[in-house]
Protein backbone atom coordinates (compact mmCIF):
# COMPACT_ATOMS: atom_id res chain seq x y z
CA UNK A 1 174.04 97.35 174.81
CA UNK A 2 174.70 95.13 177.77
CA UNK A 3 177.73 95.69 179.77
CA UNK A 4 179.15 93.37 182.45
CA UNK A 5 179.51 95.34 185.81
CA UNK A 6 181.30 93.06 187.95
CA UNK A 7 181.24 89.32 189.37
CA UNK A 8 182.93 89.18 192.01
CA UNK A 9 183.95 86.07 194.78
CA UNK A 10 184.24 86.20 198.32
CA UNK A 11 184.25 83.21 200.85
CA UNK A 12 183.26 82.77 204.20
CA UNK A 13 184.99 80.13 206.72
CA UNK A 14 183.76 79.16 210.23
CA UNK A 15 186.65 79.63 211.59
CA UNK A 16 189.01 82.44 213.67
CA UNK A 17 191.98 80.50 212.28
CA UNK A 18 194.35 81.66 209.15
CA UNK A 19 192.01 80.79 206.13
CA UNK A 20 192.92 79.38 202.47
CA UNK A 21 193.47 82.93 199.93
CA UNK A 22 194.18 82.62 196.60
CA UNK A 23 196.48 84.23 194.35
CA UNK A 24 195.74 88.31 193.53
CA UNK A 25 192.71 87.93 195.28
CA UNK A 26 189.19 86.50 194.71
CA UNK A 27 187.60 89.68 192.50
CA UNK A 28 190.34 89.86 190.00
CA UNK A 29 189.94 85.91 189.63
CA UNK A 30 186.29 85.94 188.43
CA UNK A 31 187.05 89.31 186.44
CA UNK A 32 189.89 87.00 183.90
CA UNK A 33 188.26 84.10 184.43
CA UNK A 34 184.22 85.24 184.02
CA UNK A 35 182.28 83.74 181.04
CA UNK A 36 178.70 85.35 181.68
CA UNK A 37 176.01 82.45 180.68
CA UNK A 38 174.38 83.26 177.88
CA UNK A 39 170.91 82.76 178.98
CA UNK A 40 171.10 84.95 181.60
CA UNK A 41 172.98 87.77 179.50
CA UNK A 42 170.34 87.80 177.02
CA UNK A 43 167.53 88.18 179.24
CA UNK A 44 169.59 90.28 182.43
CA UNK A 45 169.45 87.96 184.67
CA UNK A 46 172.04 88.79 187.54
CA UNK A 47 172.18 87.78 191.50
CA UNK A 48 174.33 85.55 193.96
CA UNK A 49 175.21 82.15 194.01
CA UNK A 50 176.39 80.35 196.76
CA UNK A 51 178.96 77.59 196.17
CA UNK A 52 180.22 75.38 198.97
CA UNK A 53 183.45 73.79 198.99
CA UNK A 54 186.90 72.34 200.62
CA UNK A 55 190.28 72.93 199.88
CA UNK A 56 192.77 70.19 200.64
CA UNK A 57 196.59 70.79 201.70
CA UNK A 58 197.30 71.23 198.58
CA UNK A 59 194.95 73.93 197.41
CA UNK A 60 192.61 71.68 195.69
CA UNK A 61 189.11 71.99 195.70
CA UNK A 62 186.81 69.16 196.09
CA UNK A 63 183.18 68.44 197.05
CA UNK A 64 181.74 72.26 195.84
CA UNK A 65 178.21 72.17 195.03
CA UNK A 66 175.67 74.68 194.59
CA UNK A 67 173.66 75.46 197.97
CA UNK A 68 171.69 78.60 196.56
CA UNK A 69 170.75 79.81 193.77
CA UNK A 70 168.44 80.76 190.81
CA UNK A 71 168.43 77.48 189.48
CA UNK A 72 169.29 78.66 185.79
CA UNK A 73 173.23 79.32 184.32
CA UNK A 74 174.45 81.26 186.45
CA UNK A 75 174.38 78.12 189.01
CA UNK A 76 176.74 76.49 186.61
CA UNK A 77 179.15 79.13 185.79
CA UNK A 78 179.54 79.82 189.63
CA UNK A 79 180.21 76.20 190.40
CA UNK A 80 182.52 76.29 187.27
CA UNK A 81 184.18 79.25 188.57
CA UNK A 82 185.00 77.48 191.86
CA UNK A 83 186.30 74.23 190.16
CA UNK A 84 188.25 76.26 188.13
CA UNK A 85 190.12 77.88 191.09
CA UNK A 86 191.65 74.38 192.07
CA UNK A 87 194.86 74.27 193.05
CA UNK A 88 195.53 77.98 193.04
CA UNK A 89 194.38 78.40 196.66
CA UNK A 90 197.74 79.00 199.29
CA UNK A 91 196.91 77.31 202.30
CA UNK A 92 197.93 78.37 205.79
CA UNK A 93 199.85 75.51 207.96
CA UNK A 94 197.66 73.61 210.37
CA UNK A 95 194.44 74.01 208.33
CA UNK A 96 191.65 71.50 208.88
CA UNK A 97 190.90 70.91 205.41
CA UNK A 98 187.51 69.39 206.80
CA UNK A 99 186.03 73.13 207.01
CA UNK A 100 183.19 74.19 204.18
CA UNK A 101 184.00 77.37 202.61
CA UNK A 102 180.90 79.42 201.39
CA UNK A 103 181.90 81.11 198.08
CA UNK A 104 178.89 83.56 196.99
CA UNK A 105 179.38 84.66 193.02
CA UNK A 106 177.79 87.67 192.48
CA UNK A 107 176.82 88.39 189.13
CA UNK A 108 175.62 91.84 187.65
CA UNK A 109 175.22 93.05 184.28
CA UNK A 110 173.49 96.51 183.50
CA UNK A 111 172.87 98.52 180.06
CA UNK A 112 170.22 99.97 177.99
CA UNK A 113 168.58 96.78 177.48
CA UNK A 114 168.55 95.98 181.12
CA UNK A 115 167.18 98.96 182.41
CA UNK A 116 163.67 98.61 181.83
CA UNK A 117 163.66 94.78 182.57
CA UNK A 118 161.01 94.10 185.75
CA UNK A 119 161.39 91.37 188.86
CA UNK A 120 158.43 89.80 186.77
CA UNK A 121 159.99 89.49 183.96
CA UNK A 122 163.32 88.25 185.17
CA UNK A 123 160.85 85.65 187.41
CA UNK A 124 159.60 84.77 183.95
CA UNK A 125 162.59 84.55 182.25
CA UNK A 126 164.10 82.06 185.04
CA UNK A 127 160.65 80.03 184.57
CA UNK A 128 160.91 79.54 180.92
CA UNK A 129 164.81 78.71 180.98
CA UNK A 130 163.96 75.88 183.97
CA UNK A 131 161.23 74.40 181.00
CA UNK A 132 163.24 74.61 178.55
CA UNK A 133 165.83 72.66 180.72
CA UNK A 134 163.47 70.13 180.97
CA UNK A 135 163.01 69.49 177.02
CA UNK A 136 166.57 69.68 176.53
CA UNK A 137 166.75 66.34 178.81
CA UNK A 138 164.10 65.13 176.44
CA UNK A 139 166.33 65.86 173.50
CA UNK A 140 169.79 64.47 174.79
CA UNK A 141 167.61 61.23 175.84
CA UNK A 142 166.90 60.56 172.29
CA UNK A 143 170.16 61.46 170.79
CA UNK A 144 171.51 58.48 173.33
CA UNK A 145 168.89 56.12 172.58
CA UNK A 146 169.66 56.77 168.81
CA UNK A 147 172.92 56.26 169.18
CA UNK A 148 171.87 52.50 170.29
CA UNK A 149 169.23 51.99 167.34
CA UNK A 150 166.46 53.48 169.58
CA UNK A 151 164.37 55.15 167.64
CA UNK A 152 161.27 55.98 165.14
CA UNK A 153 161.61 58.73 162.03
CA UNK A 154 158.44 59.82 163.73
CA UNK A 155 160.42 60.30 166.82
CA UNK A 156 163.26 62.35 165.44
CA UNK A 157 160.80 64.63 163.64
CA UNK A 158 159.17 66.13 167.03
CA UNK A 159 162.93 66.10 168.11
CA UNK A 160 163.52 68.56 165.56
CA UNK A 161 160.59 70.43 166.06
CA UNK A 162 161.87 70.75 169.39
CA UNK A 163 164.62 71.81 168.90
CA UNK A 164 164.31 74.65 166.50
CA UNK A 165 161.22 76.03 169.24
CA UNK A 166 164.78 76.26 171.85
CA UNK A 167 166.83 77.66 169.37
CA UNK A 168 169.60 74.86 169.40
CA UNK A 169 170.77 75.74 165.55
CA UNK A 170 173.99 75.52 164.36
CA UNK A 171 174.91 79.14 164.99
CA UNK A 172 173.76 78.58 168.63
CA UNK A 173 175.87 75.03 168.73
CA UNK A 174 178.74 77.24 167.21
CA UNK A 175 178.67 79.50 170.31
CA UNK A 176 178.46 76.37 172.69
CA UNK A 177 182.07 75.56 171.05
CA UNK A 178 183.48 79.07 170.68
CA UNK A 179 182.42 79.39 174.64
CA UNK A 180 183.93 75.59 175.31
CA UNK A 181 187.00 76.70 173.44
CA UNK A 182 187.68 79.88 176.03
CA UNK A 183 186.91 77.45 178.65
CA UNK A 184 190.17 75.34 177.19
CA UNK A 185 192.20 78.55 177.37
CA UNK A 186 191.70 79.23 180.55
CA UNK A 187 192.84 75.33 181.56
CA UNK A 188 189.00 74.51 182.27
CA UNK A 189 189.03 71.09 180.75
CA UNK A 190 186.21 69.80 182.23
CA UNK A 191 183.76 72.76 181.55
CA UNK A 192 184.71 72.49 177.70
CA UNK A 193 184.14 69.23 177.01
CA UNK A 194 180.93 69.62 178.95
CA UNK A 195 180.05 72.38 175.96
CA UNK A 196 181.12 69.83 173.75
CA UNK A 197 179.61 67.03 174.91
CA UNK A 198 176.34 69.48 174.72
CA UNK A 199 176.68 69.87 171.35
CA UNK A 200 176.81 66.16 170.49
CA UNK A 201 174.07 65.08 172.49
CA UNK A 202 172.21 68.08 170.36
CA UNK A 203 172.78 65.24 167.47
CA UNK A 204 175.26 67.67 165.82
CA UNK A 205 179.00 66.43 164.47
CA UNK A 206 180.38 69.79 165.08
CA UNK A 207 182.52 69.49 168.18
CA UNK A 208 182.72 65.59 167.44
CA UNK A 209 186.95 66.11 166.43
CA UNK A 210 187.66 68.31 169.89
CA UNK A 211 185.83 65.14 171.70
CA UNK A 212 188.38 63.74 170.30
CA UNK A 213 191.05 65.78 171.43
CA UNK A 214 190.41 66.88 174.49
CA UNK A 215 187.52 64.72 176.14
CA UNK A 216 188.74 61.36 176.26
């Protein structure tokens, strides 16, 4: 069984000066705030991401972007975490809110299943997620052109095919929500409605009445 070790945040400043903190500290943030990507759960994929970011006066952050990574879900649930910590940071008078921060999100995991898992195989694993990224552009594409007329029977056919080879079923699509509701509890708007938006563009109705709700 897999267990979640840690995930932990630090950040970095260049600067001598008093820097931004946030509430309770960094580490306990992640730990209530965590939701380890699936992806990379399954196959024990763990490592560090680096986020950088500002913080305005009023402990917002703004312009964060990945700047390393291992280009699979952890990259998002990093960049996620750093959004989420928006307006929490307490900022020290004087600060030049021009400064980058440097946020690395360390993720572990560890457990029976994990133990015996090889460098190849992560390498692999990270390889076949980064293809299957690349399908799952092909599929959104045509659930956007359908929703404008564009499209053949024959089309929607190898869509499906496609589909069931990635796994997007309903029980996975039910997960995407489940996740994208957890995201709503923890006042992550923005990463829900990007599950939910997932799950439409999978051509699914599931999450279609919390669009509604929550993503206009």
């Amino acid at each position: 069984m897999k267990k979640i070790l840690a995930a932990f945040l630090l950040f970095l400043v260049f600067s001598v000066k008093a820097q931004p903190v946030i509430k309770n500290g960094l580490e306990t943030f992640i730990q209530e705030n965590l939701v380890y990507p699936e992806f990379s759960l399954k196959h024990c994929i763990q490592g560090k991401v680096n986020i950088s970011f500002k913080v305005n006066l009023l402990g917002e952050v703004y312009t964060s972007k990945v700047t390393n990574g291992p280009g699979i879900d952890l990259d998002q649930e990093a960049l996620r975490l750093i959004r989420l910590s928006s307006g929490q940071w307490q900022v020290p008078p004087g600060y030049d809110t021009t400064y980058v921060l440097i946020a690395p999100v360390n993720f572990k995991v560890s457990g029976d299943d994990c133990n015996n898992v090889s460098i190849t195989d992560v390498r692999k694993s990270i390889a076949a997620y980064q293809a299957d990224n690349a399908l799952t552009d092909v599929i959104i594409n045509f659930y956007r052109n359908k929703a404008e007329g564009k499209y053949s029977e024959a089309e929607e056919a190898r869509i499906n095919a496609m589909k069931k080879e990635l796994g997007y079923d309903d029980e996975y699509l039910q997960r995407r929500i489940e996740a994208g509701k957890k995201k709503l509890k923890q006042k992550d708007k923005q990463g829900a409605c990007e599950d939910f938006l997932f799950v439409k563009n999978m051509g699914s109705s599931l999450a279609d009445e919390l669009l509604v709700i929550y993503c206009k």
